[in-house]
Every structure is written in C-alpha cells, then in structure tokens.
N, C-alpha and C. Protein backbone atom coordinates (compact mmCIF):
# COMPACT_ATOMS: atom_id res chain seq x y z
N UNK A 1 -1.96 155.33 71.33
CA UNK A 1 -1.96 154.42 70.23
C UNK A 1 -0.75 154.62 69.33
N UNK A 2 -0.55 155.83 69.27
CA UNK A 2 0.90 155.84 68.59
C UNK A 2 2.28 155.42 69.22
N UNK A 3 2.08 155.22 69.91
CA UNK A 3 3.66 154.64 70.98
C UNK A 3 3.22 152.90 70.42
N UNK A 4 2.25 152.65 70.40
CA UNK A 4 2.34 150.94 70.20
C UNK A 4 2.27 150.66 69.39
N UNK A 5 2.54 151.77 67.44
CA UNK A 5 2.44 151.40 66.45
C UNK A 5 4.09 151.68 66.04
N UNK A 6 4.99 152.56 66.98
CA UNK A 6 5.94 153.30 66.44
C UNK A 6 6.92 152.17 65.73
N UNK A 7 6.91 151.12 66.00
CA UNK A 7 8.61 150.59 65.34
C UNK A 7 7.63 149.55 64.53
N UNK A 8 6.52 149.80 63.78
CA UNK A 8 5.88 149.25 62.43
C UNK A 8 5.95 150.48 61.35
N UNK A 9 6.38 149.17 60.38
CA UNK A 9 6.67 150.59 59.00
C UNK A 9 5.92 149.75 57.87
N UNK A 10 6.28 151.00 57.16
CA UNK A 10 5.44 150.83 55.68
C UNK A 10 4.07 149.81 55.46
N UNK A 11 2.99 150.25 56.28
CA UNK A 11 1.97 149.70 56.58
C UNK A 11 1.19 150.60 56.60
N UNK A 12 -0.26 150.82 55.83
CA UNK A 12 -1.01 151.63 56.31
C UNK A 12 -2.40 150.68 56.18
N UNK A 13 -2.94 149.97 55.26
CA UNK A 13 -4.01 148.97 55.74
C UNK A 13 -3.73 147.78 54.66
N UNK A 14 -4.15 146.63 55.51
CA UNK A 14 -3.95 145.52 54.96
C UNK A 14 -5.19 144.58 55.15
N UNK A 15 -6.17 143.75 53.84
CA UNK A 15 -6.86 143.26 54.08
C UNK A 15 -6.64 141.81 54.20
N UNK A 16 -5.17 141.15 54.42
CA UNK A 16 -4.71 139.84 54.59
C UNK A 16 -5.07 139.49 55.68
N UNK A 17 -5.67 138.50 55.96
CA UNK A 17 -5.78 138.21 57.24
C UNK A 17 -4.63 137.09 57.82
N UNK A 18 -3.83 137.18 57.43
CA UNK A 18 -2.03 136.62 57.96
C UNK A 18 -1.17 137.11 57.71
N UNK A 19 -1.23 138.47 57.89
CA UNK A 19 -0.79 139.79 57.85
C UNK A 19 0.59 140.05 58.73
N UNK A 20 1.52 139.87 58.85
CA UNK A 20 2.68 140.05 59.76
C UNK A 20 3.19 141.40 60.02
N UNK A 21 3.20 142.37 60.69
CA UNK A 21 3.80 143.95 60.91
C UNK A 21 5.27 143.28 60.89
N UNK A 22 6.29 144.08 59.97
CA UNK A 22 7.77 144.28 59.94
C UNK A 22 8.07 145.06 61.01
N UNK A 23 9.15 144.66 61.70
CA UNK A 23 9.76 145.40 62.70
C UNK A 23 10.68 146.24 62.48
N UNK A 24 11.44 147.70 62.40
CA UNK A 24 12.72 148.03 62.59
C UNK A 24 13.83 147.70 63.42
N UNK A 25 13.40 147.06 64.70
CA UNK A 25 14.43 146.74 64.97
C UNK A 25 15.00 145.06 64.54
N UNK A 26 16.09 145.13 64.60
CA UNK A 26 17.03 144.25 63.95
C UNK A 26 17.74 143.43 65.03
N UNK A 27 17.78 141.77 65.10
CA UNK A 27 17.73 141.29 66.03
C UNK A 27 19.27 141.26 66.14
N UNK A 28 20.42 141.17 67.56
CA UNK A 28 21.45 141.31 67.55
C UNK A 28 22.54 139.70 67.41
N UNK A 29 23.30 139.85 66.06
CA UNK A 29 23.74 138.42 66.35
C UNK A 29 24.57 138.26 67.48
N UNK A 30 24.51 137.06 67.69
CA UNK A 30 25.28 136.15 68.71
C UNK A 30 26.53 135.99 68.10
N UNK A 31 27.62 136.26 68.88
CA UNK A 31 28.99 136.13 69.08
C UNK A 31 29.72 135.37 69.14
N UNK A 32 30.44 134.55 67.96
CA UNK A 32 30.85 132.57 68.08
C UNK A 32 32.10 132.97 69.00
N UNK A 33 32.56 132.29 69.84
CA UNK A 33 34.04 132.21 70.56
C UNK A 33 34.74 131.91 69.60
N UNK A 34 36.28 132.61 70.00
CA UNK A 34 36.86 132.61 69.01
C UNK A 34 37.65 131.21 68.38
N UNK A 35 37.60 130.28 68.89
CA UNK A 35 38.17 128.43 68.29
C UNK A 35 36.86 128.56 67.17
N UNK A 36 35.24 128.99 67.19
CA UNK A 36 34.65 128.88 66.08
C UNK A 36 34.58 129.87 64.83
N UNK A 37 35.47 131.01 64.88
CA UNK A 37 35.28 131.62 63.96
C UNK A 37 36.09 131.12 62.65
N UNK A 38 35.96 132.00 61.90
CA UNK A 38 36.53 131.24 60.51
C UNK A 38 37.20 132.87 59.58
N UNK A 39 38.46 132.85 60.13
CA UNK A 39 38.62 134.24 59.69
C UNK A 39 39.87 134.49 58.39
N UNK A 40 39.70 135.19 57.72
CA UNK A 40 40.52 135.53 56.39
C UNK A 40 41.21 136.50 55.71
N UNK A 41 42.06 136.36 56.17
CA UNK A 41 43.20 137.53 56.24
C UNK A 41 43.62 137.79 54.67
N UNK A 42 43.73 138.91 54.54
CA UNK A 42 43.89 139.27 52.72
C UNK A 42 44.77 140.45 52.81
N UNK A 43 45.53 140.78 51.58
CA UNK A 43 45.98 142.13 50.97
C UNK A 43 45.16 142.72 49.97
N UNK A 44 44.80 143.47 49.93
CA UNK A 44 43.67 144.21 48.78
C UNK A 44 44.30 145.93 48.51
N UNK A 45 44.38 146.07 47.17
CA UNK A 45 44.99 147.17 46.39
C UNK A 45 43.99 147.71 45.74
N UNK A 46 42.34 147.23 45.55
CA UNK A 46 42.00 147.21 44.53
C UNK A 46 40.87 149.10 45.06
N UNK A 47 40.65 149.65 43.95
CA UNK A 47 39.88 150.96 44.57
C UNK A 47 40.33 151.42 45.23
N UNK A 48 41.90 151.78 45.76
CA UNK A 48 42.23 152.23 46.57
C UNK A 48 43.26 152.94 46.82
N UNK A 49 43.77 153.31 45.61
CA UNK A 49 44.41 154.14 44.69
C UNK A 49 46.05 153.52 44.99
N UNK A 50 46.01 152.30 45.10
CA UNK A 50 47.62 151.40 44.93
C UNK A 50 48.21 151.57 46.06
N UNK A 51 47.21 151.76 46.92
CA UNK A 51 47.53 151.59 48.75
C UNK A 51 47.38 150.10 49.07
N UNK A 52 48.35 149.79 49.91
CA UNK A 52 47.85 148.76 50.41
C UNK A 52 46.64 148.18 51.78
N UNK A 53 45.66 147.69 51.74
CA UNK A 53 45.33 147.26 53.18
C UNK A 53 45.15 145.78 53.13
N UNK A 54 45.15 145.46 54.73
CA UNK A 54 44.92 144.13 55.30
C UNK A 54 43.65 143.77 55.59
N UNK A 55 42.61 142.70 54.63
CA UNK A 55 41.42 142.79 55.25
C UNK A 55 41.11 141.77 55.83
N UNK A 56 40.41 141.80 56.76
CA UNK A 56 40.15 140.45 57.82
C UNK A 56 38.62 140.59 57.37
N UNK A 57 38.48 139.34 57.17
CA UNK A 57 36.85 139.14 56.66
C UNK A 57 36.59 137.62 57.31
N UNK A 58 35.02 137.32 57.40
CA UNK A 58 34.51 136.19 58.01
C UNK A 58 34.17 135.88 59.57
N UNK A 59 34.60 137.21 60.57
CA UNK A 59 34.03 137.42 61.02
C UNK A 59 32.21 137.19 61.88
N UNK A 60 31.98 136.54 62.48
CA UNK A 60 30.31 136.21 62.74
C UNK A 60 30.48 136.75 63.87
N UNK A 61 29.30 137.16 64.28
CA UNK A 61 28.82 138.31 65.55
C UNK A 61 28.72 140.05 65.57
N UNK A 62 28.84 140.01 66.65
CA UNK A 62 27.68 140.98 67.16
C UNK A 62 28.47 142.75 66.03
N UNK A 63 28.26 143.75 66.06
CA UNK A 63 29.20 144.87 65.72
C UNK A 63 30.30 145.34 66.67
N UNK A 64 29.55 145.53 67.55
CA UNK A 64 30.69 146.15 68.99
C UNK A 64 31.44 144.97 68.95
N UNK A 65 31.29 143.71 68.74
CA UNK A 65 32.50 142.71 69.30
C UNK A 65 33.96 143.09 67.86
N UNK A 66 33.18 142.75 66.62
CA UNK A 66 33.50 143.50 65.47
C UNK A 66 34.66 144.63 65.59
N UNK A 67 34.41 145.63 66.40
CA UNK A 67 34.91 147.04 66.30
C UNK A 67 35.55 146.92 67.46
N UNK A 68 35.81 146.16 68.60
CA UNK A 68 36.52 146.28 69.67
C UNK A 68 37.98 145.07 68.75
N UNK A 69 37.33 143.83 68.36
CA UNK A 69 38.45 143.38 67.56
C UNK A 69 38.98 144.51 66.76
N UNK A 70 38.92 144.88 66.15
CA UNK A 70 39.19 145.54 64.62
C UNK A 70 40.04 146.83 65.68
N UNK A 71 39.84 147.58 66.48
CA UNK A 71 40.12 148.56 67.31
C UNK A 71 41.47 147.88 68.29
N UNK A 72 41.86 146.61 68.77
CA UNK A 72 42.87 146.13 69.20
C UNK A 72 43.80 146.10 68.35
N UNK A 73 43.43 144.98 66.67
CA UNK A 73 44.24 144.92 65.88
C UNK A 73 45.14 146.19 65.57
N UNK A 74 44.36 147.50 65.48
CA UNK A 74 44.95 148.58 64.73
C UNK A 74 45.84 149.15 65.91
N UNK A 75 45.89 149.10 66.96
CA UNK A 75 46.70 149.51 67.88
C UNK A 75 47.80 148.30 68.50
N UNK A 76 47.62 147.34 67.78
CA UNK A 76 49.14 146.20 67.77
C UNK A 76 49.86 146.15 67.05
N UNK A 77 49.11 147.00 65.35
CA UNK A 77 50.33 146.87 64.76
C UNK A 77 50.55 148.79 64.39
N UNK A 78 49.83 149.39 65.48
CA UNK A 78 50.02 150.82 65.08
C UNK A 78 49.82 151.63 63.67
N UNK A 79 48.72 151.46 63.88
CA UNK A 79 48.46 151.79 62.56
C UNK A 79 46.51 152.66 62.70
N UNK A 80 46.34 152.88 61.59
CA UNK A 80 44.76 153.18 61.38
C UNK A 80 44.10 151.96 60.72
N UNK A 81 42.54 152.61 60.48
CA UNK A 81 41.55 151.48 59.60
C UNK A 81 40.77 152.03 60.43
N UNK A 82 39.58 150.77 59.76
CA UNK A 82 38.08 150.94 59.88
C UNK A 82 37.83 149.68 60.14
N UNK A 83 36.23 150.01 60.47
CA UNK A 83 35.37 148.32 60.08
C UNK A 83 34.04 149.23 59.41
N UNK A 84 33.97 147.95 58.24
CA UNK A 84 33.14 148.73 57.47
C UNK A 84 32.40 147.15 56.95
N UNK A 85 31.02 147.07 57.10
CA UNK A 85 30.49 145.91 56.35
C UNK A 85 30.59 144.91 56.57
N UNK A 86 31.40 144.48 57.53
CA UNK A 86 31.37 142.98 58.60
C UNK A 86 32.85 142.86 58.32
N UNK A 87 33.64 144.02 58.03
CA UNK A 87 35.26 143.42 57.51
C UNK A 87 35.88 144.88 58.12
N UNK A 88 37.11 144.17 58.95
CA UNK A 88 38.22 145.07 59.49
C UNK A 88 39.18 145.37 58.40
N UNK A 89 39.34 146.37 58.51
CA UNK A 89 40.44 147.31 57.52
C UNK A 89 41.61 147.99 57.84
N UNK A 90 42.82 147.02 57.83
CA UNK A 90 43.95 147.44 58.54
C UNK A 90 44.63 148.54 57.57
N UNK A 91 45.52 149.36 57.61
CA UNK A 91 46.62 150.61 56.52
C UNK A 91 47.43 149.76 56.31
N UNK A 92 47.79 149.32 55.09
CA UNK A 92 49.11 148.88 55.27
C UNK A 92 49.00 147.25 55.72
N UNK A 93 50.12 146.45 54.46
CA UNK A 93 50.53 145.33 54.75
C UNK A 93 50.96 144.63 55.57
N UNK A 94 49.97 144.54 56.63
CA UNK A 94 50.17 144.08 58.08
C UNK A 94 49.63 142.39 57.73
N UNK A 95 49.33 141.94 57.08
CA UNK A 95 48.79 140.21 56.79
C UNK A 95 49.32 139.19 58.10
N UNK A 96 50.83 139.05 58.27
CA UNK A 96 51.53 137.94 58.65
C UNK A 96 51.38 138.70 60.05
N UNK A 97 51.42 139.32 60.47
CA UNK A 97 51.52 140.13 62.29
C UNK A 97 49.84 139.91 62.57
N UNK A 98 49.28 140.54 61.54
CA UNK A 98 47.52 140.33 62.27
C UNK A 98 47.32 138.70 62.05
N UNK A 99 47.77 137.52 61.07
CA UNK A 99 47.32 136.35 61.66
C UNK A 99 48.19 135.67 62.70
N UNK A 100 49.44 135.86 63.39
CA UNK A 100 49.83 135.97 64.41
C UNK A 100 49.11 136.28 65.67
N UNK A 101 48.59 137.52 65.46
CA UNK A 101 47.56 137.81 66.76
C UNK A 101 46.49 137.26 66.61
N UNK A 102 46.27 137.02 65.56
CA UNK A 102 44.60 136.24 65.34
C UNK A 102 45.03 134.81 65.96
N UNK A 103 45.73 133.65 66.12
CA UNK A 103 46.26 132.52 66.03
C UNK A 103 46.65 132.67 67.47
N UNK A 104 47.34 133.29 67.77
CA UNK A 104 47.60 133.93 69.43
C UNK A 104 46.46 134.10 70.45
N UNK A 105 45.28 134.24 69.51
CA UNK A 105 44.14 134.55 70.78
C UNK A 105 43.25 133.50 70.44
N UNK A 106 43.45 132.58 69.72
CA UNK A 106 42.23 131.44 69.17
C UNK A 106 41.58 131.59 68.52
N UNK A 107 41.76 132.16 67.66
CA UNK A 107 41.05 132.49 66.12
C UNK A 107 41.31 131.63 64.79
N UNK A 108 40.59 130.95 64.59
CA UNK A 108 41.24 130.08 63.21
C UNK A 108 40.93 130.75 61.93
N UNK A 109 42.21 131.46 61.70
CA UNK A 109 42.45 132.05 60.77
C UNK A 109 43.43 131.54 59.46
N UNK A 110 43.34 132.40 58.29
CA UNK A 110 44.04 131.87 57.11
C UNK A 110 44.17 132.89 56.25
N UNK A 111 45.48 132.88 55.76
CA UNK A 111 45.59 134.11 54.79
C UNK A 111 45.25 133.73 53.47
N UNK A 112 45.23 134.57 52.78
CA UNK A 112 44.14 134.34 51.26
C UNK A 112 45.34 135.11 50.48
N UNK A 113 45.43 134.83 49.20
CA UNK A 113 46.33 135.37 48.60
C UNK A 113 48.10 135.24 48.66
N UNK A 114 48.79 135.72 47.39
CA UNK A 114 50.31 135.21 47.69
C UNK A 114 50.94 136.27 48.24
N UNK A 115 50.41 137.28 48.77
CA UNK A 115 51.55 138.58 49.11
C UNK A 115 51.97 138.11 50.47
C-alpha cells in the first residue's frame, strides 16, 4: 500500500468527496520547433557586480532541450554561463553573435535593449 500512495503529498485525510490527490511529478513541456519560438536576446549588468551577460529569454520547452541550446551557444562564442530559470546566461557581451546563431538555425529572435 505504500508504493501506491508514494508520489501523493500533503494529504493525510480528507472528508471531500471531490477530493483530487496532487501529484509530484511534474508533467514535461513540449518542445515548439524552432520557426515557433519567440526568443530575446538582452545585455544585463544588473546584480552582477558591472559584469556583463547576454540573456536569452522566451524560450518554451522541455529543460534538456533548454541546456543543450544554452550548452552550444556557450561553446560558439567560447565562453561560460548557465541556464538558470527558463533563461540562458551567456559571460560577456556576446548579443549580436548569439542572435546570428539564433537566426542561423530558425529561431525568431530579437534583441531587447540599445547595447
């Protein structure tokens, strides 16, 4: 009985009788091709002690698709980053080279900001 209660939480009795058990697991999004994404290329200084990075935000889909993008970018323009929160995080004022590659692979992208 405990294997068929394990991925219900914070439940211990309920006298509703339309009662729904919450699940932990979390359903995986679907992955738009890239002519449908809608992506937004930025410079951001801010919290970050007057460093520059490149953030690509807008992004829809899955994480691994997320982090394999975000993981190409940083090795085209040689550099580090992250993905953190549905947004790739390039080092460094890379803006005009990452929407190049973004635009290069069918990504409809747009830079945000005047830098």
């Amino acid at each position: 009985m405990a294997a068929k209660n394990k991925n219900k939480i914070d439940v211990v009795y309920s006298t509703n009788p339309n009662f729904q058990f919450q699940s932990d697991e979390e359903e995986e999004q679907i992955t738009l091709p890239a002519k449908d994404q809608n992506l937004r290329v930025s410079i951001d200084r801010k919290q970050r002690k007057g460093k520059e990075v490149t953030l690509i935000t807008g992004f829809i889909g899955s994480e691994d698709d997320l982090n394999l993008l975000g993981k190409e970018l940083k090795q085209k323009c040689g550099v580090g980053g992250s993905v953190k929160d549905g947004e790739i995080i390039i080092q460094g004022n890379h803006a005009k080279k990452i929407l190049e590659l973004l635009l290069k692979q069918g990504y409809k992208a747009k830079q945000i900001g005047g830098n």
